[in-house]
Protein backbone atom coordinates (compact mmCIF):
# COMPACT_ATOMS: atom_id res chain seq x y z
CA UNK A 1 125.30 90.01 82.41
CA UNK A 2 122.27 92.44 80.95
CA UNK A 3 122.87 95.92 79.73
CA UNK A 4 120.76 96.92 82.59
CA UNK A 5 123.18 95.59 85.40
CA UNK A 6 126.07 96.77 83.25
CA UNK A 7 124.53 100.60 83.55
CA UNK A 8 124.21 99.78 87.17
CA UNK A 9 127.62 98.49 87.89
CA UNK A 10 129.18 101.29 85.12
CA UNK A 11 126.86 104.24 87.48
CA UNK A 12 128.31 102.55 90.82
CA UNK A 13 125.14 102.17 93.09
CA UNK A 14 123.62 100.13 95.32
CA UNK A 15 121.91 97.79 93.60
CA UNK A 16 121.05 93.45 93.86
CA UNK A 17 120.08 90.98 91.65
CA UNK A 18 117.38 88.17 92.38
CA UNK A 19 116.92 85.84 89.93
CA UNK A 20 114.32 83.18 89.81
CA UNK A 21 112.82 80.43 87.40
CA UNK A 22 110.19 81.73 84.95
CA UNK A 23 107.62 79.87 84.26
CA UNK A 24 106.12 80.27 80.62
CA UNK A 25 102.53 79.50 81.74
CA UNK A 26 102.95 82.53 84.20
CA UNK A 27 99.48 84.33 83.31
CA UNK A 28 101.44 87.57 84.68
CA UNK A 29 105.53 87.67 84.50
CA UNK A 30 105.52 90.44 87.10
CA UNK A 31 103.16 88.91 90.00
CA UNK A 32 105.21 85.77 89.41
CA UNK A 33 108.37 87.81 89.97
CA UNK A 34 106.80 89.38 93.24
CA UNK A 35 105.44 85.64 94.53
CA UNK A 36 108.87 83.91 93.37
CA UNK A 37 110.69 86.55 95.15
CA UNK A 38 108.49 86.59 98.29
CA UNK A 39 107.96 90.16 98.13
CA UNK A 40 104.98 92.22 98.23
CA UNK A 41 103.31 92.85 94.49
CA UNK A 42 103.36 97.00 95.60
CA UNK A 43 107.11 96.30 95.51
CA UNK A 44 107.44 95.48 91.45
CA UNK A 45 107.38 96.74 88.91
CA UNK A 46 106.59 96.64 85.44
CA UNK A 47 108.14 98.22 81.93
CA UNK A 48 105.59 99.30 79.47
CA UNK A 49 106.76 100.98 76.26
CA UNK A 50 103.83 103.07 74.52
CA UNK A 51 103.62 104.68 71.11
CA UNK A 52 102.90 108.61 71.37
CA UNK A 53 100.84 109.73 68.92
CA UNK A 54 101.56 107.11 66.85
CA UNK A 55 105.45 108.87 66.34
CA UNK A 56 107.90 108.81 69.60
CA UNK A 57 107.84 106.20 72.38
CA UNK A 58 107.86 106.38 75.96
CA UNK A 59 108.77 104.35 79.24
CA UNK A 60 106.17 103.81 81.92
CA UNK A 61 107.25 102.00 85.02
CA UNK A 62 104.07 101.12 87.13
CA UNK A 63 103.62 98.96 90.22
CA UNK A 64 102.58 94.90 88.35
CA UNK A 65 98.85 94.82 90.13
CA UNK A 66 97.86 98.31 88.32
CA UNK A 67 96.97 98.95 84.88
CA UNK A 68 98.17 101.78 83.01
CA UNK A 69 96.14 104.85 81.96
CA UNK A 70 96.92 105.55 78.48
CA UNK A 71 95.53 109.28 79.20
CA UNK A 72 97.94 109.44 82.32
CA UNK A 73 100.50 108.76 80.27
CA UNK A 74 100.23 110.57 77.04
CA UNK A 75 99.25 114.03 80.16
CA UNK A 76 102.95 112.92 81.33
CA UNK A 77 104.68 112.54 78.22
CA UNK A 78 103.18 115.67 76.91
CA UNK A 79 100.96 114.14 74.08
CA UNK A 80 97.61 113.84 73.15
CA UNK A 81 97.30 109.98 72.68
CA UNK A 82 98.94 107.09 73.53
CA UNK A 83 98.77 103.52 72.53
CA UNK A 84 100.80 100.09 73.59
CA UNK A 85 103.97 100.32 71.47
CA UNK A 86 104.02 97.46 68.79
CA UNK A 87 105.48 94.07 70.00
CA UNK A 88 108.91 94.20 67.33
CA UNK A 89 109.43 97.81 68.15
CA UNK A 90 109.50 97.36 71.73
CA UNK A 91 112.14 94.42 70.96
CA UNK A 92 113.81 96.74 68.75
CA UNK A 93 114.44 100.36 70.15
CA UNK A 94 114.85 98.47 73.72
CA UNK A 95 116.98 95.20 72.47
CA UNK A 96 114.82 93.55 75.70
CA UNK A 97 111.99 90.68 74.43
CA UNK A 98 108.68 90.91 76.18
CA UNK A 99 108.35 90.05 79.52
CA UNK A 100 112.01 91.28 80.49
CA UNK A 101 111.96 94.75 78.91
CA UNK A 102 114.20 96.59 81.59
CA UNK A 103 114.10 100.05 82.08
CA UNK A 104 117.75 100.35 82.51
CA UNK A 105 120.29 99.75 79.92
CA UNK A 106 117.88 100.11 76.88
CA UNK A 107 119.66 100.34 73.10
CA UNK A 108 117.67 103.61 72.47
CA UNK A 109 116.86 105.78 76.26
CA UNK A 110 113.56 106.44 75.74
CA UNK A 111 111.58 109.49 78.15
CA UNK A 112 110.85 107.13 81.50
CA UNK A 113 108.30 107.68 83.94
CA UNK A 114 107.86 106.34 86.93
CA UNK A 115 104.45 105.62 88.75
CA UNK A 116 104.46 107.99 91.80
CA UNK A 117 103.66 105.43 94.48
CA UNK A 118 107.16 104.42 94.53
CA UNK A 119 108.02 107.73 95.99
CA UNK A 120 107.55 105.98 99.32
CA UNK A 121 109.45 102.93 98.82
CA UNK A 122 112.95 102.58 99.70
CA UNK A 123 113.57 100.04 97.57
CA UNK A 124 111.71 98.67 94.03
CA UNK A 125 112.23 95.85 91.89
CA UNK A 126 112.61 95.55 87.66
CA UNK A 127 113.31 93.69 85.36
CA UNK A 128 116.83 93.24 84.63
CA UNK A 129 116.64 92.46 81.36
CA UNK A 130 115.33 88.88 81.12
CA UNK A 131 112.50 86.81 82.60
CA UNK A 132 113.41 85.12 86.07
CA UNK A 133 116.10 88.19 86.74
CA UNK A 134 115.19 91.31 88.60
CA UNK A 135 117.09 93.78 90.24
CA UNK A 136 116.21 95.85 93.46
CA UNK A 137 117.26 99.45 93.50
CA UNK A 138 116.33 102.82 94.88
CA UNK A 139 113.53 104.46 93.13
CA UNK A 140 115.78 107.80 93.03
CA UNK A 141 118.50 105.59 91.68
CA UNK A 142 116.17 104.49 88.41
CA UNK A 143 115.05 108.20 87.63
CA UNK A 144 118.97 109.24 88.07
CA UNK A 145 120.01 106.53 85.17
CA UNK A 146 116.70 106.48 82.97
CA UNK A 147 116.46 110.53 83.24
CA UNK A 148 112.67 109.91 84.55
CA UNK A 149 110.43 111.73 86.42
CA UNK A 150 107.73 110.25 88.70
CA UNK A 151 103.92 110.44 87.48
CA UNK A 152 100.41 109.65 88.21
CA UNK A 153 99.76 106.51 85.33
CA UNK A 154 97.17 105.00 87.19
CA UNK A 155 93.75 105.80 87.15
């Protein structure tokens, strides 16, 4: 049991878990998720943690075909730069390792955001705190228990 099904059992909604096996040679951890799980890439998600002017970190949570816009993202956070947060400090402030960095249940809640497209989706799939788990919830039930706010992050 991860920390981030623990937050979702502790906050009481609807939620499922999907696990799968990961495959280390996986060139991309969250289109394997999507083809694993049969489900359409639009549909998951992945966890990036960026440095904010090289001080404070930040959560972005963007479909796993699009590429984060460090300008987006650093507009949303309110900062003038942003940058791909180190590798250790990820694995520190988040206690997640790379590839299964949840945004649910992390050691230190960091400001989340939350690429807009999921506004029309009913449901979206993360990480759940290790490779080959993810967990399916309600967009509107992520921002509730990260504290997030949708954004533009893509360009």
């Amino acid at each position: 049991m991860t920390p981030a099904i623990k937050t979702a059992e502790k906050a009481k909604i609807p939620f499922q878990v999907h696990t799968y096996t990961h495959d280390p040679a996986a060139a991309s951890y969250g289109l394997e998720a999507a083809e694993k799980l049969g489900v359409s890439p639009q549909s998951v998600f992945k966890t990036l943690v960026v440095a904010l002017d090289g001080a404070s970190l930040a959560v972005a949570v963007l479909p796993v075909e699009h590429s984060l816009s460090m300008k987006l993202i650093a507009k949303a956070a309110g900062a003038k730069k942003a940058e791909m947060a180190d590798k250790q400090v990820v694995q520190r402030s988040t206690g997640y390792v790379l590839g299964g960095v949840s945004p649910l249940g992390q050691k230190k809640p960091l400001p989340t955001f939350l690429h807009d497209s999921a506004k029309g989706l009913e449901t979206l799939y993360v990480s759940a705190g290790r490779r080959g788990l993810e967990i399916e919830l309600a967009p509107q039930d992520l921002l509730a228990l990260t504290r997030g706010t949708f954004a533009a992050l893509c360009q």
